[in-house]
Protein backbone atom coordinates (compact mmCIF):
# COMPACT_ATOMS: atom_id res chain seq x y z
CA UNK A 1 45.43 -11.54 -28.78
CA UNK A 2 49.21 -10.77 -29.52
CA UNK A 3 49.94 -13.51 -31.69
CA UNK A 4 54.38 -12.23 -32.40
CA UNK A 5 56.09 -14.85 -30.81
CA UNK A 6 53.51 -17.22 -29.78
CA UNK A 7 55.31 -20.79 -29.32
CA UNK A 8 54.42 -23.82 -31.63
CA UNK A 9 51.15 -25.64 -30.57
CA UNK A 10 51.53 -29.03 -29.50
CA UNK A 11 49.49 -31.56 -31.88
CA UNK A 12 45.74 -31.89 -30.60
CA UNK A 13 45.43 -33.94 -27.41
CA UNK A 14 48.94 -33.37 -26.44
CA UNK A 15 49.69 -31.35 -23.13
CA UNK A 16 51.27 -27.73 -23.43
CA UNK A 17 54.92 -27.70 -22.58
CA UNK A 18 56.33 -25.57 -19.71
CA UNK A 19 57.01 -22.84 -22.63
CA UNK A 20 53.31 -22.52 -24.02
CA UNK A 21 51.85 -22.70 -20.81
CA UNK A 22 53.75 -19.47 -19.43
CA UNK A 23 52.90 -17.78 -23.08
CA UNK A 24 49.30 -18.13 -22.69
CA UNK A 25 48.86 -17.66 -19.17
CA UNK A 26 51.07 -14.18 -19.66
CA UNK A 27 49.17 -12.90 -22.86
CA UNK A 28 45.65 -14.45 -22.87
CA UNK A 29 45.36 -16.26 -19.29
CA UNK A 30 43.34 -13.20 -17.81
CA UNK A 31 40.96 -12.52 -20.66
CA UNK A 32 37.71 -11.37 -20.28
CA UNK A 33 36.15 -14.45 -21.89
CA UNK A 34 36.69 -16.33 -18.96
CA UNK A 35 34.35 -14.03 -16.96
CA UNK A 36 31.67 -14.14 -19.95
CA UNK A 37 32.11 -18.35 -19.32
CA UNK A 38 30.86 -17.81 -15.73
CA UNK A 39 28.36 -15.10 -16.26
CA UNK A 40 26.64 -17.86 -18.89
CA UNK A 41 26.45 -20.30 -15.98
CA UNK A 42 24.32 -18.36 -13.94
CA UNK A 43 25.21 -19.80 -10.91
CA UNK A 44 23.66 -19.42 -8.03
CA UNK A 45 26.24 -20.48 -5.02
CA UNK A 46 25.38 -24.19 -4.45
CA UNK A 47 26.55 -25.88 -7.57
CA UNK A 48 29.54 -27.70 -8.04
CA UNK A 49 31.16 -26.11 -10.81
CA UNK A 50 34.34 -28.01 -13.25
CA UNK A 51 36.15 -26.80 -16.08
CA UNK A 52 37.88 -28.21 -18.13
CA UNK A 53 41.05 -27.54 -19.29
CA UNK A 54 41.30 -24.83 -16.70
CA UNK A 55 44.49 -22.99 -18.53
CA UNK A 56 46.13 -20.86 -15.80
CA UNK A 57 42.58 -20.78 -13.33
CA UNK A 58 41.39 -17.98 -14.21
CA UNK A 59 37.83 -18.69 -15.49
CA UNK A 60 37.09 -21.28 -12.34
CA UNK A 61 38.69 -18.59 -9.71
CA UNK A 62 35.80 -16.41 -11.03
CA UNK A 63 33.54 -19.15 -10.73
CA UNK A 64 34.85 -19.67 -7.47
CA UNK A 65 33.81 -16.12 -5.92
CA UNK A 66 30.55 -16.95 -6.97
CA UNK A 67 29.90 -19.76 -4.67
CA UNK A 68 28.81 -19.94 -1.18
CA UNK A 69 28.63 -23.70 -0.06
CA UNK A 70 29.63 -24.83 -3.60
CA UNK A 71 32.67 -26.53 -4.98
CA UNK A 72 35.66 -25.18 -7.66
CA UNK A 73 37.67 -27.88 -9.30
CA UNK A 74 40.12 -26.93 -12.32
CA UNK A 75 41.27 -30.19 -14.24
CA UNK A 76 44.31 -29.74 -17.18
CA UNK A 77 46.42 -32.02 -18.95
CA UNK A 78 49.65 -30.04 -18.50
CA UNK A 79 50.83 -30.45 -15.46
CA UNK A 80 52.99 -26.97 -15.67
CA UNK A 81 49.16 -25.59 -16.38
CA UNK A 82 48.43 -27.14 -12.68
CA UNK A 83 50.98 -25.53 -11.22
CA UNK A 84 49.97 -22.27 -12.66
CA UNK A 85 46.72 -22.65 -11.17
CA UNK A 86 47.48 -23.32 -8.11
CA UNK A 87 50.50 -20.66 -7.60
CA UNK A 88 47.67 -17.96 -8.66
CA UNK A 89 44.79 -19.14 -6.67
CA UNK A 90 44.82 -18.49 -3.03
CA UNK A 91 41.49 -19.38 -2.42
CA UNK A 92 41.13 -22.86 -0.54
CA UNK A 93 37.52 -23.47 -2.45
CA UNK A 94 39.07 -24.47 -5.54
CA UNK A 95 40.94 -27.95 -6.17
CA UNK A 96 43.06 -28.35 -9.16
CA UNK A 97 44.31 -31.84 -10.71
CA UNK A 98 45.88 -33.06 -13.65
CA UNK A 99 43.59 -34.90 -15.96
CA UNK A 100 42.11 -34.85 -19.80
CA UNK A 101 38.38 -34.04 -20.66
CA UNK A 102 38.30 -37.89 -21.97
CA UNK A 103 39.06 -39.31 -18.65
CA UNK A 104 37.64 -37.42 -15.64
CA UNK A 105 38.98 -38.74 -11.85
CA UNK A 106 35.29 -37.79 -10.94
CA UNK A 107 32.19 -39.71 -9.82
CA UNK A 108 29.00 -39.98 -11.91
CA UNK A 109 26.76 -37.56 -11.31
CA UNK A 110 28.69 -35.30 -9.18
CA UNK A 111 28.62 -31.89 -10.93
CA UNK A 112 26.07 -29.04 -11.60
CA UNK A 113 27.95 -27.04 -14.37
CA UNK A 114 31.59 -27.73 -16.87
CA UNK A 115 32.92 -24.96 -18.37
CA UNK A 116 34.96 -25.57 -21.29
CA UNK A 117 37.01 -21.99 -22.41
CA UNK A 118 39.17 -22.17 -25.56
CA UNK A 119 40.13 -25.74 -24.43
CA UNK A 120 37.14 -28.03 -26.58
CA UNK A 121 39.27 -27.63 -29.48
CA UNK A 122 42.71 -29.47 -27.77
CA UNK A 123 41.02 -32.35 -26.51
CA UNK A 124 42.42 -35.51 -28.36
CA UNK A 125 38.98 -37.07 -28.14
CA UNK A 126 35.96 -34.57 -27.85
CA UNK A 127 33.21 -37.23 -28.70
CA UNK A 128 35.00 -39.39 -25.25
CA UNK A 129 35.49 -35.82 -23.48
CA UNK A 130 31.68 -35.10 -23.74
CA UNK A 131 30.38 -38.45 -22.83
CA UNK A 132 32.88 -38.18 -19.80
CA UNK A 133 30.87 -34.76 -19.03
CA UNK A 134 27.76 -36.40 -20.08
CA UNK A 135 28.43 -39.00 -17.22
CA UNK A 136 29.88 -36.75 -13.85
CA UNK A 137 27.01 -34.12 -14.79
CA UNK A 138 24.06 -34.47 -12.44
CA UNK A 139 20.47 -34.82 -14.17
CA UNK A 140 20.06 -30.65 -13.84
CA UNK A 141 23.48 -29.79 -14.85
CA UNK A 142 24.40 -27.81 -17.82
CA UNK A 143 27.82 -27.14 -20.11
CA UNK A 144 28.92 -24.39 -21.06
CA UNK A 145 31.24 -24.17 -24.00
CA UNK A 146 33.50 -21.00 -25.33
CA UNK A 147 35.09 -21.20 -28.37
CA UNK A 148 36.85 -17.98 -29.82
CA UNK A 149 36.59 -17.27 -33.49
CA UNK A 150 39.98 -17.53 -35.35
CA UNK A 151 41.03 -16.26 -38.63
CA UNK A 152 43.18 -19.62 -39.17
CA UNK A 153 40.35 -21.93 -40.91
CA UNK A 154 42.51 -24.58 -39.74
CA UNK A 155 42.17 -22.88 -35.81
CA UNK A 156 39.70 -22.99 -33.48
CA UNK A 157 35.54 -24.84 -34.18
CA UNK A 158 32.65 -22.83 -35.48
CA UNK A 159 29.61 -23.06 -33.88
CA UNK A 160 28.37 -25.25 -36.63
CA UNK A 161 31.12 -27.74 -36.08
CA UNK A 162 30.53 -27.36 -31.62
CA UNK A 163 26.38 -27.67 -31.87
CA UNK A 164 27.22 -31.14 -34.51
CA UNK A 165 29.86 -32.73 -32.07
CA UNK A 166 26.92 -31.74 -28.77
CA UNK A 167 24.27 -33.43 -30.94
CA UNK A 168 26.15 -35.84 -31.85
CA UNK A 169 27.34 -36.48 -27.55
CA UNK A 170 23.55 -36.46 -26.89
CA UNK A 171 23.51 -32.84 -25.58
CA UNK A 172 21.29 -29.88 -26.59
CA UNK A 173 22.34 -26.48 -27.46
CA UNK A 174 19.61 -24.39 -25.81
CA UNK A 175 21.06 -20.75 -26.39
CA UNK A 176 24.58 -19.39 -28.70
CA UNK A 177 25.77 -15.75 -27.64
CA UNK A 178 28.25 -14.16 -29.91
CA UNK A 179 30.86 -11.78 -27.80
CA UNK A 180 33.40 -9.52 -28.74
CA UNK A 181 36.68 -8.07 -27.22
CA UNK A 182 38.90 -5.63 -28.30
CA UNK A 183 40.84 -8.84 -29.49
CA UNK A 184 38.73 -11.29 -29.86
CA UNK A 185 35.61 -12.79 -30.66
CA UNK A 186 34.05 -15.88 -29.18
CA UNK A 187 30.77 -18.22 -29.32
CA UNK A 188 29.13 -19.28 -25.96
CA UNK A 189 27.37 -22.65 -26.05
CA UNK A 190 24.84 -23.06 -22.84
CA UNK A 191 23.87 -26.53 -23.62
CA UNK A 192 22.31 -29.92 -21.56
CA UNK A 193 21.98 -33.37 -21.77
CA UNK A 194 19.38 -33.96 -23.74
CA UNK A 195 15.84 -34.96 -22.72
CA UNK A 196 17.04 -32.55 -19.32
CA UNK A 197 15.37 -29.37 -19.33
CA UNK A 198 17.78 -26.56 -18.04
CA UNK A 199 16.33 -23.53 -15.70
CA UNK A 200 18.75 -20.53 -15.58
């Protein structure tokens, strides 16, 4: 990722402004991870699929042309983010709202897979955020979690830090795929509540 000019990032927890949002949508919203995210789900058309901190859509419009009778829905915490999402989506399958991973306007037990691309990192709370997924994720459903690999230390999880915080949220880490770009490299979490078994 082009990284000349990239704005100041908010503190952790705290929504992009209308300035960051338009920098990552322009430079990294498109990015092939997305698609890896939604390969690793294996969907099969029926589910109803979230993700969480949905960026600029693209990752849950791919999920989205996957499905036949199944659901999209794109939550974010900046509402510019929202807009984004729904300026660039034409499909009517997918429903985007404003919202944080720690408090999701969903009911329990009312989604088959979460994605989570680049966006487990921001959350202000990621032990509340994953007991929020924990709770609207029906008894088959499984997360899947993408976290790029930064050279900042200070950026970004390792996968060491991402499997303790899913242990830790009572899920299990059933499979970690390393990818690489031509900018980037990222870990893919496929992981379940545990005690659920997960066929993919």
């Amino acid at each position: 990722m082009d990284t000349k000019n990239i704005p100041d990032h908010p503190q952790q927890g705290e929504p992009w402004d209308e300035k960051m949002a338009h920098w990552y949508v322009t430079h990294y919203g498109e990015h092939p991870v997305n698609e890896v995210a939604v390969v690793a789900a294996a969907l099969v058309g029926t589910e109803t699929v979230l993700d969480v901190g949905c960026g600029g859509g693209a990752a849950i419009r791919a999920a989205a042309s996957r499905l036949t009778t199944g659901k999209a829905i794109g939550i974010d915490p900046s509402p510019t983010m929202v807009e984004i999402s729904k300026t660039g989506s034409s499909s009517k399958d997918i429903s985007f709202m404003e919202g944080g991973a720690e408090a999701l306007p969903l009911l329990d037990k009312s989604v088959n897979v979460v994605l989570a691309v680049n966006s487990l990192h921001h959350w202000s709370n990621i032990e509340k955020g994953l007991g929020e997924i924990a709770r609207v994720l029906r008894k088959s459903g499984r997360l899947i979690i993408v976290e790029e690999i930064f050279e900042e230390a200070a950026r970004g999880m390792d996968s060491h830090e991402v499997k303790g915080v899913l242990e830790k949220a009572m899920f299990t880490v059933s499979a970690v795929t390393l990818h690489e770009f031509e900018d980037a490299r990222a870990h893919v979490f496929l992981a379940e509540r545990s005690g659920v078994k997960v066929s993919v």
